[in-house]
Protein backbone atom coordinates (compact mmCIF):
# COMPACT_ATOMS: atom_id res chain seq x y z
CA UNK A 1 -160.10 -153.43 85.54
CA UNK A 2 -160.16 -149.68 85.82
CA UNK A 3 -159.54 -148.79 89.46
CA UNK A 4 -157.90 -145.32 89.38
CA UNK A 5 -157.05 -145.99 93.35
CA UNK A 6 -153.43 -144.86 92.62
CA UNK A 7 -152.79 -141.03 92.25
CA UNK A 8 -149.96 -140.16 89.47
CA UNK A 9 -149.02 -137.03 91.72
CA UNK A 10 -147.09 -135.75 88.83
CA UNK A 11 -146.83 -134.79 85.08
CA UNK A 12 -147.29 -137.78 83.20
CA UNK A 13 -144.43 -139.04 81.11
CA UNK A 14 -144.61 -139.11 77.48
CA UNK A 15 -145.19 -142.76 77.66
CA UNK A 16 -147.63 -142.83 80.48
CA UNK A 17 -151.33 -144.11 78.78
CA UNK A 18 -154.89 -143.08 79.06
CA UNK A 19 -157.63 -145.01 78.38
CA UNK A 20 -160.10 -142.95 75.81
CA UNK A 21 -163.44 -144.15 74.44
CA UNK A 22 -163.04 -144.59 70.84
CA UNK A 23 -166.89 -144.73 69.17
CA UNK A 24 -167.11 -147.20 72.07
CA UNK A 25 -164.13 -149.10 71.56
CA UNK A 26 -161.74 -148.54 74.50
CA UNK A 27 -158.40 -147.46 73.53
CA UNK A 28 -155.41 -146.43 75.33
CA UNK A 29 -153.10 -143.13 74.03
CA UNK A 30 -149.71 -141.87 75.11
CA UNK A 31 -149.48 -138.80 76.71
CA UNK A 32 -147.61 -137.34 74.45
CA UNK A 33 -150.33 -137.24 71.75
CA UNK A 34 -152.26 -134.53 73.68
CA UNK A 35 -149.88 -132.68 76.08
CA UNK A 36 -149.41 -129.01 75.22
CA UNK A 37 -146.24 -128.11 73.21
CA UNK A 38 -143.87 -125.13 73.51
CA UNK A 39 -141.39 -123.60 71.39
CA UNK A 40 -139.16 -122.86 74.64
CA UNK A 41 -138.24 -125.37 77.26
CA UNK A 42 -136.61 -123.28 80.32
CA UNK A 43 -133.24 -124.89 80.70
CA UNK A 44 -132.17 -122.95 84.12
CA UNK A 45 -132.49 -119.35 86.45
CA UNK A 46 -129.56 -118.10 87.60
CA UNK A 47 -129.43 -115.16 90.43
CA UNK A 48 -126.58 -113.43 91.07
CA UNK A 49 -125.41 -111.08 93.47
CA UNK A 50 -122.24 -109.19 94.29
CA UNK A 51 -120.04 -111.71 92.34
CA UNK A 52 -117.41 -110.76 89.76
CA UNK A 53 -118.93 -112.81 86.74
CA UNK A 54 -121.18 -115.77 86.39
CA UNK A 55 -120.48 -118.81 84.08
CA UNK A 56 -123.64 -120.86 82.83
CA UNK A 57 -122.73 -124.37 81.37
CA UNK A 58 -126.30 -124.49 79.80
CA UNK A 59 -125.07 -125.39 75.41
CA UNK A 60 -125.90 -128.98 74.61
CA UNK A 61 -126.91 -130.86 71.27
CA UNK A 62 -130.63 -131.15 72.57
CA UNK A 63 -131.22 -127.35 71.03
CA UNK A 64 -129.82 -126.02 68.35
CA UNK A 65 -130.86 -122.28 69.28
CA UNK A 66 -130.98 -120.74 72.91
CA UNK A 67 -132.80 -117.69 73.81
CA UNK A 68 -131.38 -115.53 77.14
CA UNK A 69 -133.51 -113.33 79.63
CA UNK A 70 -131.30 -111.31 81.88
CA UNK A 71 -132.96 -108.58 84.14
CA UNK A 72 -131.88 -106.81 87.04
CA UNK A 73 -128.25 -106.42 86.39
CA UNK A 74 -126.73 -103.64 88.55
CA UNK A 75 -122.98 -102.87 87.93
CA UNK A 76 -121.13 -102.26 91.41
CA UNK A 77 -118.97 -99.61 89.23
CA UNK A 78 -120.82 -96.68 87.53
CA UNK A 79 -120.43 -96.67 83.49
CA UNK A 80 -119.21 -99.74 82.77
CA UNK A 81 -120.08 -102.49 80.11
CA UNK A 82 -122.37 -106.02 80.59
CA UNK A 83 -120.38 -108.33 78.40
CA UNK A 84 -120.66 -111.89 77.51
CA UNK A 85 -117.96 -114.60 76.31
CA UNK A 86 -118.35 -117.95 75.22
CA UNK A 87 -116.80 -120.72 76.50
CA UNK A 88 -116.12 -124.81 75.27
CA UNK A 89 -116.18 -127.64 77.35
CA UNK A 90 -112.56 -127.54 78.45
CA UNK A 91 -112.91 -123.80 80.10
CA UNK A 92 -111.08 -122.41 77.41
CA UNK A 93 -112.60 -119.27 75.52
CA UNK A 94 -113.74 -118.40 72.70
CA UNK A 95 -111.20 -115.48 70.52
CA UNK A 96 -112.02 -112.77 68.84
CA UNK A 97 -115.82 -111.19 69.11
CA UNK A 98 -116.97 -109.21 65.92
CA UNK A 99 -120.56 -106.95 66.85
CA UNK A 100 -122.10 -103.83 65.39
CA UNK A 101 -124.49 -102.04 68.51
CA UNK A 102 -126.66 -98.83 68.34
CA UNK A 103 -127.45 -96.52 71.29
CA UNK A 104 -130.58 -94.67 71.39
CA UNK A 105 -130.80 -92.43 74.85
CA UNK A 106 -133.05 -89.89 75.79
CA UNK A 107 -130.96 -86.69 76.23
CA UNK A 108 -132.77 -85.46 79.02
CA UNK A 109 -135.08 -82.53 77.11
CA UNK A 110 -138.17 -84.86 75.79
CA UNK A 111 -135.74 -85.44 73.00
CA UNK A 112 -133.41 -88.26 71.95
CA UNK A 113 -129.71 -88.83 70.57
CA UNK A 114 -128.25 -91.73 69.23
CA UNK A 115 -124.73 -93.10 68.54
CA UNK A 116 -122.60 -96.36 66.89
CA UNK A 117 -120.21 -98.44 68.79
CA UNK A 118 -118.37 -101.94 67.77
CA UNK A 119 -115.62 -104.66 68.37
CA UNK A 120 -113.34 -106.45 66.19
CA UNK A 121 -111.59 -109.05 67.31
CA UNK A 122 -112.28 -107.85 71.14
CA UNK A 123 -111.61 -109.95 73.96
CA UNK A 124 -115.86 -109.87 74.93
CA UNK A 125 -119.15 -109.44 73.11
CA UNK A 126 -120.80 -106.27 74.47
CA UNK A 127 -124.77 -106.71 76.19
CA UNK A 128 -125.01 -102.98 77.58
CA UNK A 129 -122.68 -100.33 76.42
CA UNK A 130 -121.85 -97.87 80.13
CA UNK A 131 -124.18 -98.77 82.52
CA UNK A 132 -125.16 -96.71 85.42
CA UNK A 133 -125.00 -97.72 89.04
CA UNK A 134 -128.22 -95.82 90.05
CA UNK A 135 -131.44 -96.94 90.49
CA UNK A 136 -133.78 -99.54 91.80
CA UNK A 137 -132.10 -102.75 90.16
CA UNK A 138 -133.26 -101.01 86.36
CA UNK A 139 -129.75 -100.73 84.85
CA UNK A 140 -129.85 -103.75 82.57
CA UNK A 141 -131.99 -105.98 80.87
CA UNK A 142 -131.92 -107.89 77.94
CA UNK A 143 -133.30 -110.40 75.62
CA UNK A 144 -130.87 -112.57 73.99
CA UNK A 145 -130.37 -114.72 70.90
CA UNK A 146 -128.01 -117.46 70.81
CA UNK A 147 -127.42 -119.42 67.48
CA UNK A 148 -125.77 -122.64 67.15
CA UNK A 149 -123.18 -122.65 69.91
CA UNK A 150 -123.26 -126.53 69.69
CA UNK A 151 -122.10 -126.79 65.96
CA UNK A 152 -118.30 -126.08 64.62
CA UNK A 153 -118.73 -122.99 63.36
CA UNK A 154 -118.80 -118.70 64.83
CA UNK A 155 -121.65 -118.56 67.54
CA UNK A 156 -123.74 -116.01 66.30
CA UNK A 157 -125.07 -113.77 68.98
CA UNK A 158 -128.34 -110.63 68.63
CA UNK A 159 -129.43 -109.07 71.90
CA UNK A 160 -131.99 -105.96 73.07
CA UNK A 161 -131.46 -103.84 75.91
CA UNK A 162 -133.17 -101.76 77.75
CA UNK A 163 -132.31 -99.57 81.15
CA UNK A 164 -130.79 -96.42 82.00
CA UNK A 165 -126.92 -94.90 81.12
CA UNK A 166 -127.64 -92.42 82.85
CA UNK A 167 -129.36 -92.00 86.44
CA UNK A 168 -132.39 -90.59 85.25
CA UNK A 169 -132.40 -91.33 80.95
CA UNK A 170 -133.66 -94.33 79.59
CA UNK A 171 -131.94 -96.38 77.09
CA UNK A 172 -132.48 -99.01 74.38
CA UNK A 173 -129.31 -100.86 72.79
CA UNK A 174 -129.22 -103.68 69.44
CA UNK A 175 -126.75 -105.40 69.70
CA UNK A 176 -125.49 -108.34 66.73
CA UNK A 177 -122.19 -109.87 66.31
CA UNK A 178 -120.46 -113.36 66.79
CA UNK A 179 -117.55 -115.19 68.39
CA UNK A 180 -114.50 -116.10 66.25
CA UNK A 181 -114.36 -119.58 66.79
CA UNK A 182 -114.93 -122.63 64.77
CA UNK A 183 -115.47 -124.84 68.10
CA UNK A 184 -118.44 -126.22 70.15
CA UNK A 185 -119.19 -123.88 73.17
CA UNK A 186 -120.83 -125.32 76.20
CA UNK A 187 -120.76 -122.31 78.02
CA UNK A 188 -121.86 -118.32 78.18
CA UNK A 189 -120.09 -115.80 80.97
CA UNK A 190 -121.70 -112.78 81.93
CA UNK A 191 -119.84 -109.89 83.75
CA UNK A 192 -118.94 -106.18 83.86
CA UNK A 193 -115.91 -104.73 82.40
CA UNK A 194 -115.19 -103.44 85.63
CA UNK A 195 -116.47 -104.25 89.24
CA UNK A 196 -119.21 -106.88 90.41
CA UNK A 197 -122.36 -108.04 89.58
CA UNK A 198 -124.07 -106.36 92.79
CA UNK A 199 -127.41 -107.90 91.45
CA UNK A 200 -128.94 -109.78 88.48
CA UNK A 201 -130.87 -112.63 87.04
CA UNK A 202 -130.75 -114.45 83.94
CA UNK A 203 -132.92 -117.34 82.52
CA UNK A 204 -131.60 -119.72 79.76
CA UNK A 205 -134.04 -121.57 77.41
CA UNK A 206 -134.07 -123.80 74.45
CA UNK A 207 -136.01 -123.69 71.49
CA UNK A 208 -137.05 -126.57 70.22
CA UNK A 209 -136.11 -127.81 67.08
């Protein structure tokens, strides 16, 4: 008997059943036959303010790929760098980041200049090359690529940034590289090369596989 007194109050499981009139026969399906599918499940949002770094243990075997949002991220020290460093389960870091970025800034005449900057074997992956202090909060944001942190090989990082180097120039960075290590990572670190985080927040999802 069909009663429907009960109330599920929730998002059905994949499991859960509903009964569906097949051509009159009565049937039941699994929810997961007909609930709608994303390519990104969000993993976790992180908010940070006035803090010196901030470590997110979001790298597990359920994705294979992870995709970053960070936005907001204020330096408390004018013209320094956002960097990121990758970490395995045991705290320890990963050596040795390899990247390539390019800077396009307006110059501050309706015009534009652009310029080249890289690591090898540096101690941090760069986000945002010299950000500026000023502003409402628009310093830094980015959209970042993670590849394969979870499987024994370099964790290949691409990121785009966008926000000012200058108190009133915009700015748009591309940024590629990876992390010289061979290990698992479990874990990504975000900070400034020099000073706090006075504000910023980041969002972690997964793509699905």
């Amino acid at each position: 008997v069909i009663t429907g007194q009960t109330a599920l109050g929730a998002t059905p499981a994949d499991t859960d059943e509903f009964i569906i009139s097949d051509a009159g026969t009565l049937k039941r399906m699994d929810y997961s036959h007909i609930k709608a599918s994303s390519a990104l499940t969000k993993i976790s949002t992180t908010t940070i303010s006035n803090a010196a770094s901030s470590t997110l243990d979001v790298f597990t075997s359920t994705y294979r790929n992870y995709r970053i949002i960070g936005s907001g991220f204020t330096p408390a020290t004018d013209g320094v760098n956002l960097n990121a460093e990758l970490f395995q389960a045991d705290n320890t870091e990963a050596p040795n980041y390899y990247f390539a970025g390019l800077k396009i800034e307006d110059n501050g005449s309706s015009g534009g200049s652009r310029s080249q900057f890289g690591g090898t074997a540096a101690s941090e992956f760069r986000v945002f090359d010299t950000a500026d202090t000023a502003g409402d909060e628009s310093q830094v944001n980015f959209d970042m690529m993670v590849y394969k942190p979870q499987l024994a090989a370099d964790t290949t990082i691409g990121v785009q940034s966008a926000g000012r180097a200058n108190p009133t120039r915009g700015c748009h960075q591309i940024i590629g590289g990876f992390g010289g290590s061979t290990n698992i990572m479990t874990k990504i670190k975000f900070s400034f090369s020099s000073g706090n985080i006075a504000n910023g927040v980041v969002t972690v999802y997964g793509l699905e596989n």
